[in-house]
PDB file of N, CA and C in Angstrom:
ATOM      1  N   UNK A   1      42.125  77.283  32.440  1.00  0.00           N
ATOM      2  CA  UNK A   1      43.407  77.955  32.242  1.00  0.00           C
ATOM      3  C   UNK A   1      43.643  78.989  33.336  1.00  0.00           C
ATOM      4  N   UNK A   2      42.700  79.546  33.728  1.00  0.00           N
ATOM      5  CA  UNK A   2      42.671  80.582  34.542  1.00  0.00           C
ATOM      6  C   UNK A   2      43.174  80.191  36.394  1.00  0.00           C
ATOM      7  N   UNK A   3      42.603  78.446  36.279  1.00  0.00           N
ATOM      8  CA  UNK A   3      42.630  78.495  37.623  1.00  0.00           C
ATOM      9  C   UNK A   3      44.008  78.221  37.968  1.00  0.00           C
ATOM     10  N   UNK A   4      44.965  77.523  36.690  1.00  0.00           N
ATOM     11  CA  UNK A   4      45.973  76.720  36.604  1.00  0.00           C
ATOM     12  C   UNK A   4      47.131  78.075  36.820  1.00  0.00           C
ATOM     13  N   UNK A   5      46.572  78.966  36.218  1.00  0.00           N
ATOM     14  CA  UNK A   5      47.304  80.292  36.241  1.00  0.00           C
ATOM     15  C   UNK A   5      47.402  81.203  37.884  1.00  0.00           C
ATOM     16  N   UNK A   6      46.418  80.630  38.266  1.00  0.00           N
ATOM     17  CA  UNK A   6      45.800  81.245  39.780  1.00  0.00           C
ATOM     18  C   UNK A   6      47.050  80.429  40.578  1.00  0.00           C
ATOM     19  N   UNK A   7      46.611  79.029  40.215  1.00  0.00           N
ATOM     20  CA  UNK A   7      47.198  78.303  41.045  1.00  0.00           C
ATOM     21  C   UNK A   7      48.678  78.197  41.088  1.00  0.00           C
ATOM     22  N   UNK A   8      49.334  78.496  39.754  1.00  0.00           N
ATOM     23  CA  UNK A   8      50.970  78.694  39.884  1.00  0.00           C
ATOM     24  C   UNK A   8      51.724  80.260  40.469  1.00  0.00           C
ATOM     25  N   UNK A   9      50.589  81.412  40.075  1.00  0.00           N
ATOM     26  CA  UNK A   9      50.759  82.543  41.024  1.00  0.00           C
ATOM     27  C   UNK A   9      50.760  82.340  42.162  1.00  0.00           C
ATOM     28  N   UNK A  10      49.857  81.505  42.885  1.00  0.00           N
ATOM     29  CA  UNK A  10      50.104  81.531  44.312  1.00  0.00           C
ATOM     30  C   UNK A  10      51.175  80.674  44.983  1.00  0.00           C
ATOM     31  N   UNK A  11      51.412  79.559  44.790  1.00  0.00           N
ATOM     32  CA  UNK A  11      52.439  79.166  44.866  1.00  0.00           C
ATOM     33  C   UNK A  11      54.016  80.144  45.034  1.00  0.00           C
ATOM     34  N   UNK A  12      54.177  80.658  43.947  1.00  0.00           N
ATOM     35  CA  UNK A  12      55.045  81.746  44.216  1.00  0.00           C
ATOM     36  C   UNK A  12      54.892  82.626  44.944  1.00  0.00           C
ATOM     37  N   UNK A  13      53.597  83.237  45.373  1.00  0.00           N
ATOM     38  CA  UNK A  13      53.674  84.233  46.209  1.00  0.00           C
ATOM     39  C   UNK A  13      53.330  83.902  47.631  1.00  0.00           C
ATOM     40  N   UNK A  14      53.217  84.934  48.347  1.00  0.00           N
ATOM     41  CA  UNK A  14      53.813  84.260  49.889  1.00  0.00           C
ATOM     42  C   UNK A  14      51.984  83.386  50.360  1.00  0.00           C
ATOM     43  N   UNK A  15      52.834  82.453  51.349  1.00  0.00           N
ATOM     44  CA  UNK A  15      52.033  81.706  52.108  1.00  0.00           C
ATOM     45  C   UNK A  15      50.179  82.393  52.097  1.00  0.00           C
ATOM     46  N   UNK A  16      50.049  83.507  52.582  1.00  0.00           N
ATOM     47  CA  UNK A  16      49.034  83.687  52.989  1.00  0.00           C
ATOM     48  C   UNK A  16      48.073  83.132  52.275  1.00  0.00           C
ATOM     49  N   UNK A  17      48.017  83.880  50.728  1.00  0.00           N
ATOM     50  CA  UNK A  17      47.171  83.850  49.914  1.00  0.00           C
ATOM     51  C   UNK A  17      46.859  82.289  49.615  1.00  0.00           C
ATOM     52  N   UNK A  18      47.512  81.163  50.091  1.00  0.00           N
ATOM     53  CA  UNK A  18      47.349  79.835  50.140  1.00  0.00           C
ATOM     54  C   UNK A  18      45.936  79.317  50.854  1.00  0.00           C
ATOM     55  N   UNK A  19      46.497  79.864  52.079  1.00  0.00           N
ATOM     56  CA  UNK A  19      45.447  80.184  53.548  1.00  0.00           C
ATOM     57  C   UNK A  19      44.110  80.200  52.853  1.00  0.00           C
ATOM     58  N   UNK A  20      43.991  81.697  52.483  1.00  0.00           N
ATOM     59  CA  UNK A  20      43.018  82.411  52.163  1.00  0.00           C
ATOM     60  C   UNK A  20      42.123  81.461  50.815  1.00  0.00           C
ATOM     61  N   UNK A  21      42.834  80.953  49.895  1.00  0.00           N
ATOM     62  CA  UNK A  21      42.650  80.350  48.911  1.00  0.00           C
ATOM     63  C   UNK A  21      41.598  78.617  49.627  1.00  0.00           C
ATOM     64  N   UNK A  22      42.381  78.358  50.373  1.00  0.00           N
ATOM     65  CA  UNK A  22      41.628  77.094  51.267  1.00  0.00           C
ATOM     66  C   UNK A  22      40.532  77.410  51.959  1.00  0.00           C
ATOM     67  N   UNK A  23      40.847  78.782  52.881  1.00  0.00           N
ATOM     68  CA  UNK A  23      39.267  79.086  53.544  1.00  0.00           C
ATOM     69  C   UNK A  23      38.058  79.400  52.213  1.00  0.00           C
ATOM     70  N   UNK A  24      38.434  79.771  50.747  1.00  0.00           N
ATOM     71  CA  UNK A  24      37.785  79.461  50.509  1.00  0.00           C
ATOM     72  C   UNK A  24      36.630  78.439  49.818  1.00  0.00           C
ATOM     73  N   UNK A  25      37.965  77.605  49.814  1.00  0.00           N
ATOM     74  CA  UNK A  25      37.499  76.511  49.420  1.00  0.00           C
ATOM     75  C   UNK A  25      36.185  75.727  50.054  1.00  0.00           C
ATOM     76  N   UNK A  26      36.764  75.994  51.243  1.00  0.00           N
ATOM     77  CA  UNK A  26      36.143  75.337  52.490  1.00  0.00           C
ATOM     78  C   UNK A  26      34.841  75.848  52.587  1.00  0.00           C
ATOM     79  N   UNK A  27      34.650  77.367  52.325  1.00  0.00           N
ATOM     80  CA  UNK A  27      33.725  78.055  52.325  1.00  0.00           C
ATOM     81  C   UNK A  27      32.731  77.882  51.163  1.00  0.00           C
ATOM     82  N   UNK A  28      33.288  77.080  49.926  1.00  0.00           N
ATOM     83  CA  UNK A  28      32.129  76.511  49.172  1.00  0.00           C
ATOM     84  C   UNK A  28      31.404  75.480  49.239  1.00  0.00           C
ATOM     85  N   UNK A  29      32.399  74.526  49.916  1.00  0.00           N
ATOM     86  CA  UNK A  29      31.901  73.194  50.193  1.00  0.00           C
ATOM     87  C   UNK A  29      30.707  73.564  51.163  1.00  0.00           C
ATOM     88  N   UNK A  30      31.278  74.389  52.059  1.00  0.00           N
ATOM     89  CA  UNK A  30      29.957  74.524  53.197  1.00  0.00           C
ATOM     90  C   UNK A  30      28.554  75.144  52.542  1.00  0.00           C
ATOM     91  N   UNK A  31      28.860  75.627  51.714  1.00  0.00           N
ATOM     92  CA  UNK A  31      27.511  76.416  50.808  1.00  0.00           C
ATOM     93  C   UNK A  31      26.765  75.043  50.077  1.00  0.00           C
ATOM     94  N   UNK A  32      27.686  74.569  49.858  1.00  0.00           N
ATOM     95  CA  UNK A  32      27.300  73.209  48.844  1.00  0.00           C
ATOM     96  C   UNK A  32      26.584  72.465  49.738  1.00  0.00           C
ATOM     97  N   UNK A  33      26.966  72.102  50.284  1.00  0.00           N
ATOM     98  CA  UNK A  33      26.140  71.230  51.738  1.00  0.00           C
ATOM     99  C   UNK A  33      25.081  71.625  52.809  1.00  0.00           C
ATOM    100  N   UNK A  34      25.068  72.700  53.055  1.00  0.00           N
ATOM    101  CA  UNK A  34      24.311  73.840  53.369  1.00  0.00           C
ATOM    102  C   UNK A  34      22.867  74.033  52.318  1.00  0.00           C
ATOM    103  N   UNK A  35      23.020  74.246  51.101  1.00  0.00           N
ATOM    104  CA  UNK A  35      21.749  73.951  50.000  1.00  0.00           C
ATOM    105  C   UNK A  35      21.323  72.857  49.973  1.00  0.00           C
ATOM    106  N   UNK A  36      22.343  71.656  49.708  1.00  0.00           N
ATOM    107  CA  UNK A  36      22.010  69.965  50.035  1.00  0.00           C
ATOM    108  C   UNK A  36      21.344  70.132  51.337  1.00  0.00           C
ATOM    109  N   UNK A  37      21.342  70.119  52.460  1.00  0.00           N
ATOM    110  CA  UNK A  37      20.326  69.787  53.888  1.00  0.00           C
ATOM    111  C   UNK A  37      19.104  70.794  53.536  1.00  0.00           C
ATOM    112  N   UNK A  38      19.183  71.967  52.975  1.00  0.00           N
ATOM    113  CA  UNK A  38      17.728  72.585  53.072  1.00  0.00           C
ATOM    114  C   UNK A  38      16.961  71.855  51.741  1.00  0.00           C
ATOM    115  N   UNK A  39      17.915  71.252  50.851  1.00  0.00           N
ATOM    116  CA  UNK A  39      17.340  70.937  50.169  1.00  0.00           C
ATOM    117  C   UNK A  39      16.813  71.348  48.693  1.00  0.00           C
ATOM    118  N   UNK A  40      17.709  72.085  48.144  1.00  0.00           N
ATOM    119  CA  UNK A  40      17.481  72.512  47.243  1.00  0.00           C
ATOM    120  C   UNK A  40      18.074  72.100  46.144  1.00  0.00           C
ATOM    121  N   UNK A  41      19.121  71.331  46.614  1.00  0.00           N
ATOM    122  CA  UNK A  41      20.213  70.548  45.493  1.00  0.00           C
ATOM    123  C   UNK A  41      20.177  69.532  45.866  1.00  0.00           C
ATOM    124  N   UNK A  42      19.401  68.655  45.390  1.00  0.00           N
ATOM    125  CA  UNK A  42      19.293  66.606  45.774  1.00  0.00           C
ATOM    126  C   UNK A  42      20.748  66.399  45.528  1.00  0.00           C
ATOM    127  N   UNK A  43      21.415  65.391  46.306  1.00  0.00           N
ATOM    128  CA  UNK A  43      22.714  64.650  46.145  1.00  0.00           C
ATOM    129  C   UNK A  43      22.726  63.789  45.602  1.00  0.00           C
ATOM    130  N   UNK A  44      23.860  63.271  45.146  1.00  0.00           N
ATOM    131  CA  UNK A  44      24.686  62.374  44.627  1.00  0.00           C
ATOM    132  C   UNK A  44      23.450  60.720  44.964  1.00  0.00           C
ATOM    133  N   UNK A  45      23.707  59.993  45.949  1.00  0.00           N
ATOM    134  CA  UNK A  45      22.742  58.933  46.368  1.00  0.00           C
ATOM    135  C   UNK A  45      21.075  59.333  46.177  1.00  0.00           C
ATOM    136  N   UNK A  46      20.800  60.488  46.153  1.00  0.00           N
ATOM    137  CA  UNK A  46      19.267  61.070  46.303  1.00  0.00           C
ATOM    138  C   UNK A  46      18.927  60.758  44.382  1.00  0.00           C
ATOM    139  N   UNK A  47      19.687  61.533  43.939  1.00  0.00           N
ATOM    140  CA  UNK A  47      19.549  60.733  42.292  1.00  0.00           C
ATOM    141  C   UNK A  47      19.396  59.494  42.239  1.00  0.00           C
ATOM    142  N   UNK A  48      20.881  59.091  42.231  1.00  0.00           N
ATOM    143  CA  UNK A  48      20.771  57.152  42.097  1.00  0.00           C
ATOM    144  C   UNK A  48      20.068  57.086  42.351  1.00  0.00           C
ATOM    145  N   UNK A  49      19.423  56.837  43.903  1.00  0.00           N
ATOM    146  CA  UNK A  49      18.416  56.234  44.036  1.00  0.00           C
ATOM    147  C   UNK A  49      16.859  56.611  43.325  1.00  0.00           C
ATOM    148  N   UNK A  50      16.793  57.528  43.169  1.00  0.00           N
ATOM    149  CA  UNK A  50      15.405  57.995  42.046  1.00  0.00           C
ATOM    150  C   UNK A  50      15.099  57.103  40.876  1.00  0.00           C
ATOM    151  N   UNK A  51      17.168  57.335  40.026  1.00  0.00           N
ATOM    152  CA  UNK A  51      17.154  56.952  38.483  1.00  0.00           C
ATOM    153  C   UNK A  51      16.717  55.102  39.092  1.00  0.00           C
ATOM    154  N   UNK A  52      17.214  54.603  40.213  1.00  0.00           N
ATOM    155  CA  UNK A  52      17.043  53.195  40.700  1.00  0.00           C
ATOM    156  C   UNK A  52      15.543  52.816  40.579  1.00  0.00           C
ATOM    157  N   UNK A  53      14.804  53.601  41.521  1.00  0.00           N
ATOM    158  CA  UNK A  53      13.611  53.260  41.578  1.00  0.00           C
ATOM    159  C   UNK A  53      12.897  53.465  40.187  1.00  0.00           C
ATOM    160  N   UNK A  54      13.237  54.548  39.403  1.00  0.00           N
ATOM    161  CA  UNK A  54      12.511  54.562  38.169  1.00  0.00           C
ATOM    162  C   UNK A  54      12.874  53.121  36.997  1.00  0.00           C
ATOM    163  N   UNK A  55      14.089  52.684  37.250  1.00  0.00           N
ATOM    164  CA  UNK A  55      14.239  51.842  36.582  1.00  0.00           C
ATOM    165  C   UNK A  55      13.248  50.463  37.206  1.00  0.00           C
ATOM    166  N   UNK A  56      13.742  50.518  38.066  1.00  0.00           N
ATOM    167  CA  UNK A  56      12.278  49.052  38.816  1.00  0.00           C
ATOM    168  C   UNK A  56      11.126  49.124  38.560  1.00  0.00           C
ATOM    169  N   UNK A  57      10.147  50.123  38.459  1.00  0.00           N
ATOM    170  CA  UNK A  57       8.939  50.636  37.891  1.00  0.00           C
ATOM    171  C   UNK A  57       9.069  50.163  36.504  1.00  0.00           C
ATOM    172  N   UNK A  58       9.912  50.630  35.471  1.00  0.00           N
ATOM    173  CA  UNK A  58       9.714  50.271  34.375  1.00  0.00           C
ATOM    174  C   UNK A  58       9.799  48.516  34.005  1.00  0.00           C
ATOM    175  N   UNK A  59      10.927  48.340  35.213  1.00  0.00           N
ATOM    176  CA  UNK A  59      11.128  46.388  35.227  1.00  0.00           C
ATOM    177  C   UNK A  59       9.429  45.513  35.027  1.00  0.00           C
ATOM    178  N   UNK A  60       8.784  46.467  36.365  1.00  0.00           N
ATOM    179  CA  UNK A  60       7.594  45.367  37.088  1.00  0.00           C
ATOM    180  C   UNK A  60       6.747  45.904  35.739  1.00  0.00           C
ATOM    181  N   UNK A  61       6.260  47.279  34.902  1.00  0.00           N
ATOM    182  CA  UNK A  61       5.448  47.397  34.082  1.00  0.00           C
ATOM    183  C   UNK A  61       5.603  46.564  32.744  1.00  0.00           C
ATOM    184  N   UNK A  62       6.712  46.407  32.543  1.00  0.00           N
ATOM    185  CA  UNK A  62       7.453  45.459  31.574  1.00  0.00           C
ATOM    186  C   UNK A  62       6.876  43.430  32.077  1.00  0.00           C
ATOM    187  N   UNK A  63       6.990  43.403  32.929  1.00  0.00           N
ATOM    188  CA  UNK A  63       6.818  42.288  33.557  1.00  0.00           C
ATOM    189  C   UNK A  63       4.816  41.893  33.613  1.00  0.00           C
ATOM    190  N   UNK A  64       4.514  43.041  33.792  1.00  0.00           N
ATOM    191  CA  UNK A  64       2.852  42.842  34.182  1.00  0.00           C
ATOM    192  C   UNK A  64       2.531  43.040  32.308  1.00  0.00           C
ATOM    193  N   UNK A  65       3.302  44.199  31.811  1.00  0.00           N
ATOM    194  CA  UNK A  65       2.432  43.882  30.013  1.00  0.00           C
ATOM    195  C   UNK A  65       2.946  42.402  29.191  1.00  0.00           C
ATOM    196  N   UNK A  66       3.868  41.724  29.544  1.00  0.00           N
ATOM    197  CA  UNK A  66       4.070  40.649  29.296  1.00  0.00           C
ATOM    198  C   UNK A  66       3.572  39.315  29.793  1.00  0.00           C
ATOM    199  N   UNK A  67       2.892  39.792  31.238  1.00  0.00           N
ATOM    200  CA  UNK A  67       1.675  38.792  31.349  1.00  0.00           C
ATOM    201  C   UNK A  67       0.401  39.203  30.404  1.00  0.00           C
ATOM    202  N   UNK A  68       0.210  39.814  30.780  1.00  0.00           N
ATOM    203  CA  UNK A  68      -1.013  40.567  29.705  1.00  0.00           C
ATOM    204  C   UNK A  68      -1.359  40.135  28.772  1.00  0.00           C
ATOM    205  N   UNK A  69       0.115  40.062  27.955  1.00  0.00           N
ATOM    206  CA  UNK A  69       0.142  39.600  26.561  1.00  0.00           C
ATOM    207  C   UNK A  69       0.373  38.084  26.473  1.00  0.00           C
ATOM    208  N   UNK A  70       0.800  37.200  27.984  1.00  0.00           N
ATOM    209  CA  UNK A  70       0.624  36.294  27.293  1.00  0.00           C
ATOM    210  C   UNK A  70      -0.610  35.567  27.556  1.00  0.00           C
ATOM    211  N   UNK A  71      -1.511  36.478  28.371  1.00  0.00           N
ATOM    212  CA  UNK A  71      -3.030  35.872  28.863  1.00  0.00           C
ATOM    213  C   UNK A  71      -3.868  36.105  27.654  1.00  0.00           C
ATOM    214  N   UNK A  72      -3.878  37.239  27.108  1.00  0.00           N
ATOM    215  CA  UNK A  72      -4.184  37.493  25.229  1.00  0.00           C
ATOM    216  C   UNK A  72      -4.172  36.580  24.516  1.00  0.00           C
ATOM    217  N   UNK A  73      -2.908  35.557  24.470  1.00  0.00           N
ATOM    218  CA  UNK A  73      -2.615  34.635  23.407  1.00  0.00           C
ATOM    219  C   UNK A  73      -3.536  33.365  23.959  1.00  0.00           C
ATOM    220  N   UNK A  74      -3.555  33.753  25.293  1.00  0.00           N
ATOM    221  CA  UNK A  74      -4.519  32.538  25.968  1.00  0.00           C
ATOM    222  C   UNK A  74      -5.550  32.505  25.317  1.00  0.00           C
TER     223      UNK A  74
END
């Protein structure tokens, strides 16, 4: 509510505060991305690919206890 409120104040009021409103926009993204390269906030693909690989691990362990079990019945 607050930002929607931000955002129709500025509009009405003069240009600058538009400006100012974008540099800081800009200025978070760069923080955001800035923590992402040192590394402190894994991204977007850096997940997926984790939750990916964890799911394949569980595929092949699934796959090897079902030989297992059917060398058992052997």
């Amino acid at each position: 509510f607050a930002n929607l409120f931000r955002e129709l104040t500025s509009k009405v009021s003069c240009p600058s505060s538009k400006k100012k409103n974008r540099r800081s926009q800009r200025q978070r993204i760069r923080l955001k991305r800035k923590k992402r390269e040192s590394g402190d906030v894994p991204d977007k693909e850096e997940k997926q690919s984790v939750k990916k690989q964890d799911k394949e691990k569980e595929k092949q362990s699934e796959k090897k206890q079902a030989k297992r079990r059917r060398k058992n019945k052997d």
